[in-house]
Protein backbone atom coordinates (compact mmCIF):
# COMPACT_ATOMS: atom_id res chain seq x y z
CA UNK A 1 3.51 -2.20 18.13
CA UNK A 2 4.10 -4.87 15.20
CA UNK A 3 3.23 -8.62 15.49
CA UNK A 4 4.00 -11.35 13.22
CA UNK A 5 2.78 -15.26 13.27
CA UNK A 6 4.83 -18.00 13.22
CA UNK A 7 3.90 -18.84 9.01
CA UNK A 8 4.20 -16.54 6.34
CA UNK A 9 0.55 -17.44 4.93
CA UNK A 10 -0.69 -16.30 8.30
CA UNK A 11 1.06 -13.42 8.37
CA UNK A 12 -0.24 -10.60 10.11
CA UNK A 13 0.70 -6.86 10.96
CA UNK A 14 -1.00 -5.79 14.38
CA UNK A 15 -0.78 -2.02 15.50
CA UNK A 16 -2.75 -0.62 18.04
CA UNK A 17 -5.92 0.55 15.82
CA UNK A 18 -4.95 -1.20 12.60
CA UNK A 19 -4.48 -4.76 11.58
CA UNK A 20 -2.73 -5.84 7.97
CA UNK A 21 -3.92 -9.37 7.35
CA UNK A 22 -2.23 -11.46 4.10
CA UNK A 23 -4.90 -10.41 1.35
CA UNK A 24 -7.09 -13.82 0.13
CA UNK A 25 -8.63 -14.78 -3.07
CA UNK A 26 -12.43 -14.35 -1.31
CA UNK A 27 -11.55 -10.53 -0.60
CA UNK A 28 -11.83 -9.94 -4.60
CA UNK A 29 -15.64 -8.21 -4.18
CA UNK A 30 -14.03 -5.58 -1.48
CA UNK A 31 -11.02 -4.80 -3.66
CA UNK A 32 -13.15 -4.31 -6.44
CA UNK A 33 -15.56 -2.08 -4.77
CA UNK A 34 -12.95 -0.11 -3.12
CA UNK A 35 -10.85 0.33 -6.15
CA UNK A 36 -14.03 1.14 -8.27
CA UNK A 37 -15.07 4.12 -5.81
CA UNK A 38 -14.60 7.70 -7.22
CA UNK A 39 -11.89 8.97 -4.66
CA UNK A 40 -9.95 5.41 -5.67
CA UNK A 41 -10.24 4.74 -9.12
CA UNK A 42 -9.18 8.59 -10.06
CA UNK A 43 -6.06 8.34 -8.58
CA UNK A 44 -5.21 4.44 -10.01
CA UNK A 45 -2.87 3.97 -12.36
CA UNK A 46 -4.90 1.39 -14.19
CA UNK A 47 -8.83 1.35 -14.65
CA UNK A 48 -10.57 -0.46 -11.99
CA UNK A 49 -10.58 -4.09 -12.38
CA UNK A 50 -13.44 -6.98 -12.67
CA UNK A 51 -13.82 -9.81 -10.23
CA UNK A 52 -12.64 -11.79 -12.46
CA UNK A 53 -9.28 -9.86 -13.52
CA UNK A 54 -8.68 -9.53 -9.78
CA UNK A 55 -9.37 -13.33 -9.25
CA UNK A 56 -6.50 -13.96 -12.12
CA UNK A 57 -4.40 -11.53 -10.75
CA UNK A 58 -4.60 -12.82 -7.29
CA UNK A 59 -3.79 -16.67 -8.83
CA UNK A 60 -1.01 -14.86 -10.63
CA UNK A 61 0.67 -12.97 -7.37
CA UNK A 62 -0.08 -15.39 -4.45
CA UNK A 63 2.61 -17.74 -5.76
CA UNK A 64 5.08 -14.54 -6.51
CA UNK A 65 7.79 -13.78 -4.12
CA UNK A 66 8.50 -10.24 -5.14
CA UNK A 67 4.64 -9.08 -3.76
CA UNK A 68 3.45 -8.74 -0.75
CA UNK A 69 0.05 -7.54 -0.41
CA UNK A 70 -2.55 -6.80 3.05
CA UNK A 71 -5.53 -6.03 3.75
CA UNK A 72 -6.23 -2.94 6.31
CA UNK A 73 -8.35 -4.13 8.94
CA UNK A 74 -9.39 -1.66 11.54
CA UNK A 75 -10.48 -3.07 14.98
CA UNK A 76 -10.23 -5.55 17.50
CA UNK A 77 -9.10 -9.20 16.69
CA UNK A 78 -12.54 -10.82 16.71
CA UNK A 79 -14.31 -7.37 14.88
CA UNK A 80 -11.84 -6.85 12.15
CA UNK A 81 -13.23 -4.61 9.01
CA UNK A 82 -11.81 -4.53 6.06
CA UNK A 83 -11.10 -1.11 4.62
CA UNK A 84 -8.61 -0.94 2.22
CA UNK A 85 -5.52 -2.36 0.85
CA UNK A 86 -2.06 -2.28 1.46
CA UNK A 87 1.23 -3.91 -0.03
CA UNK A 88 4.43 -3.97 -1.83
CA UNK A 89 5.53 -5.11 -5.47
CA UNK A 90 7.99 -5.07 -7.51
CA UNK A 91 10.42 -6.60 -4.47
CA UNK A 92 13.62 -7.17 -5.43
CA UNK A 93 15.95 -8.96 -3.09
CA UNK A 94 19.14 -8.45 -4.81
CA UNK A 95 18.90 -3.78 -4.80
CA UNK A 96 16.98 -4.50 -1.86
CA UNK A 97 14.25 -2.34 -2.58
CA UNK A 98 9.92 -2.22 -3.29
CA UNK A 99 7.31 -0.15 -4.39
CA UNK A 100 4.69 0.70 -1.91
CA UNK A 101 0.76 1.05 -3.05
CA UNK A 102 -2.08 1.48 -0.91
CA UNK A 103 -5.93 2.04 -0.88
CA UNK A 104 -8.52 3.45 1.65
CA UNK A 105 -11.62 1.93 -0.30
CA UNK A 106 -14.39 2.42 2.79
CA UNK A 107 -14.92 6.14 2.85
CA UNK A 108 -15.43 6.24 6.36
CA UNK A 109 -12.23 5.18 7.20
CA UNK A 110 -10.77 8.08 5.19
CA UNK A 111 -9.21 10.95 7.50
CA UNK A 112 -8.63 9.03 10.57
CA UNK A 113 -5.54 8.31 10.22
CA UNK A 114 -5.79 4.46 9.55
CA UNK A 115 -3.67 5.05 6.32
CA UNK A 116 -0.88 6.46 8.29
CA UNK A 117 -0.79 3.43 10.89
CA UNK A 118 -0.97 1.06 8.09
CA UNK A 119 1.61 2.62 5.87
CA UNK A 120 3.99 2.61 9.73
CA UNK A 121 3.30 -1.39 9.71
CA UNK A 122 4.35 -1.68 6.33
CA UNK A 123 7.37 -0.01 6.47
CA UNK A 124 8.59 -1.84 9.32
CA UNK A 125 7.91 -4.61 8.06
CA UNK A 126 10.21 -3.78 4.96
CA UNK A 127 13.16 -2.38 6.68
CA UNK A 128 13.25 -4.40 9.43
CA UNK A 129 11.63 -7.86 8.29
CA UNK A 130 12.41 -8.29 4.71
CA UNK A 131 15.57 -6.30 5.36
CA UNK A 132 14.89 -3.85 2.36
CA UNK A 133 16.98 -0.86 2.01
CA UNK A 134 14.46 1.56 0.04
CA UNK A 135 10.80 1.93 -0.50
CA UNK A 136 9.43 3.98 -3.46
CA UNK A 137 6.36 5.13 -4.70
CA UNK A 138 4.52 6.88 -7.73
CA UNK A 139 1.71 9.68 -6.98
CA UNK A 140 -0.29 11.56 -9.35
CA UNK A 141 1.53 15.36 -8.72
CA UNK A 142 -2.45 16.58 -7.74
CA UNK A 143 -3.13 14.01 -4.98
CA UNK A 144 -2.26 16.78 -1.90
CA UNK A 145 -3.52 14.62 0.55
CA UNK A 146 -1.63 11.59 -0.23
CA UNK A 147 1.49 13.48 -0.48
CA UNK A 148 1.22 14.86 2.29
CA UNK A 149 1.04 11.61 4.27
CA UNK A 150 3.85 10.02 2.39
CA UNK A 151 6.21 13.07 3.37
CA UNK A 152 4.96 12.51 7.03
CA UNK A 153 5.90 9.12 6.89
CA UNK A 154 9.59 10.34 5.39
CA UNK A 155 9.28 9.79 1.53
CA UNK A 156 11.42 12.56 0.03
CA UNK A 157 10.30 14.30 -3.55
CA UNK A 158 12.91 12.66 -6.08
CA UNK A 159 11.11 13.42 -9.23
CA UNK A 160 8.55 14.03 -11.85
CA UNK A 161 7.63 12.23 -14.78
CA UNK A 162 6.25 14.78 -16.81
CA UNK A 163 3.15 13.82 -18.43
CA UNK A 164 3.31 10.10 -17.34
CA UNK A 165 -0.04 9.08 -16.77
CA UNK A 166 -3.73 9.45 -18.48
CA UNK A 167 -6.34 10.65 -16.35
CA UNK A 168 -9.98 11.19 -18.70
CA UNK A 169 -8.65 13.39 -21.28
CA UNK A 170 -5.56 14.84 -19.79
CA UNK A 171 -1.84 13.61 -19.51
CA UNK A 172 -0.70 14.08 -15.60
CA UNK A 173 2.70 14.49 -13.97
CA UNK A 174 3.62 11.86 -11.66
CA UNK A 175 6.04 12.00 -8.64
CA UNK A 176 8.49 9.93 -7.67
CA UNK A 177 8.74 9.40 -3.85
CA UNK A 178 11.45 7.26 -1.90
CA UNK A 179 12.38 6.86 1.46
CA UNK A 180 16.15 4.70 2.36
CA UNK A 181 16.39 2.43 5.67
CA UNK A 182 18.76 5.07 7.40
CA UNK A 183 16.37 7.52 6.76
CA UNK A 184 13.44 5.47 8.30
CA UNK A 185 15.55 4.70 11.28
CA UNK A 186 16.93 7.99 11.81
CA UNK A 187 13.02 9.36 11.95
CA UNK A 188 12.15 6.44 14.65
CA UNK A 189 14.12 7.85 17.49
């Protein structure tokens, strides 16, 4: 299901529907349109950024060796599209561990269950390739649909950080999600 090159910059993911290709510094209009889209930028973190911001924070992260971050291509070699984003940050080597982000920016894509064969590459790419030992994540405590997937894929509940976030107006609970290598491999057979 998973194939890697032979150089890291090349790096690629390949699943049977879903390609994760290294992210590059020309993909800064998608990831700006995807994270500026309503269904996106409501559940970010962080307000949507400029071309420009992304463009520094690309420079910034391409030379980083605790990120790692793909773009979700559906389709065949020669027809990839670009749809969203995928990645880890925050790697640390030494507690062996990451946090895990994604985006579905192209609407179209949503509900097909592209995010799910992305977030499968991902993950064994981090247990098995970089040799991690857990993957977290942070979710606004409304997104149903993303929690939903993550528990498919394994993430367990750990725990809320009450009131952690701004959304317009309002301060939100956030979860905290995490899923350990045994786990992950227990689930695979």
């Amino acid at each position: 299901m998973t194939a890697f090159s032979t150089t890291i910059d090349d790096l690629r993911l390949i699943g049977d529907g879903v390609v994760l290709r290294r992210m590059r510094r020309e993909d800064a209009e998608n990831v700006v349109r995807w994270r500026s889209q309503p269904h996106v930028a409501d559940q970010l973190f962080s307000r949507p950024p400029t071309i420009e911001e992304h463009r520094r924070w690309f420079d910034a992260v391409r030379v980083s060796s605790d990120r790692q971050e793909f773009i979700i291509c559906t389709g065949l070699a020669a027809t990839e599209v670009p749809i969203g984003t995928i990645g880890l940050s925050g790697i640390d080597r030494h507690h062996e561990r990451a946090e895990y982000g994604i985006v579905i920016g192209e609407t179209s894509a949503l509900g097909k269950g592209v995010a799910a064969e992305a977030s499968l590459l991902l993950l064994v790419y981090a247990f098995q390739t970089l040799g991690l030992h857990r993957v977290f994540l942070q979710v606004f405590r409304d997104n149903a649909r993303a929690r939903r997937l993550y528990e498919r894929l394994g993430f367990v509940e750990e725990g809320i950080l009450r009131q952690h976030a701004v959304r317009g107006d309002a301060h939100i609970d956030v979860v905290v999600m995490g899923l350990l290598r045994e786990e992950w491999l227990r689930s695979r057979l």
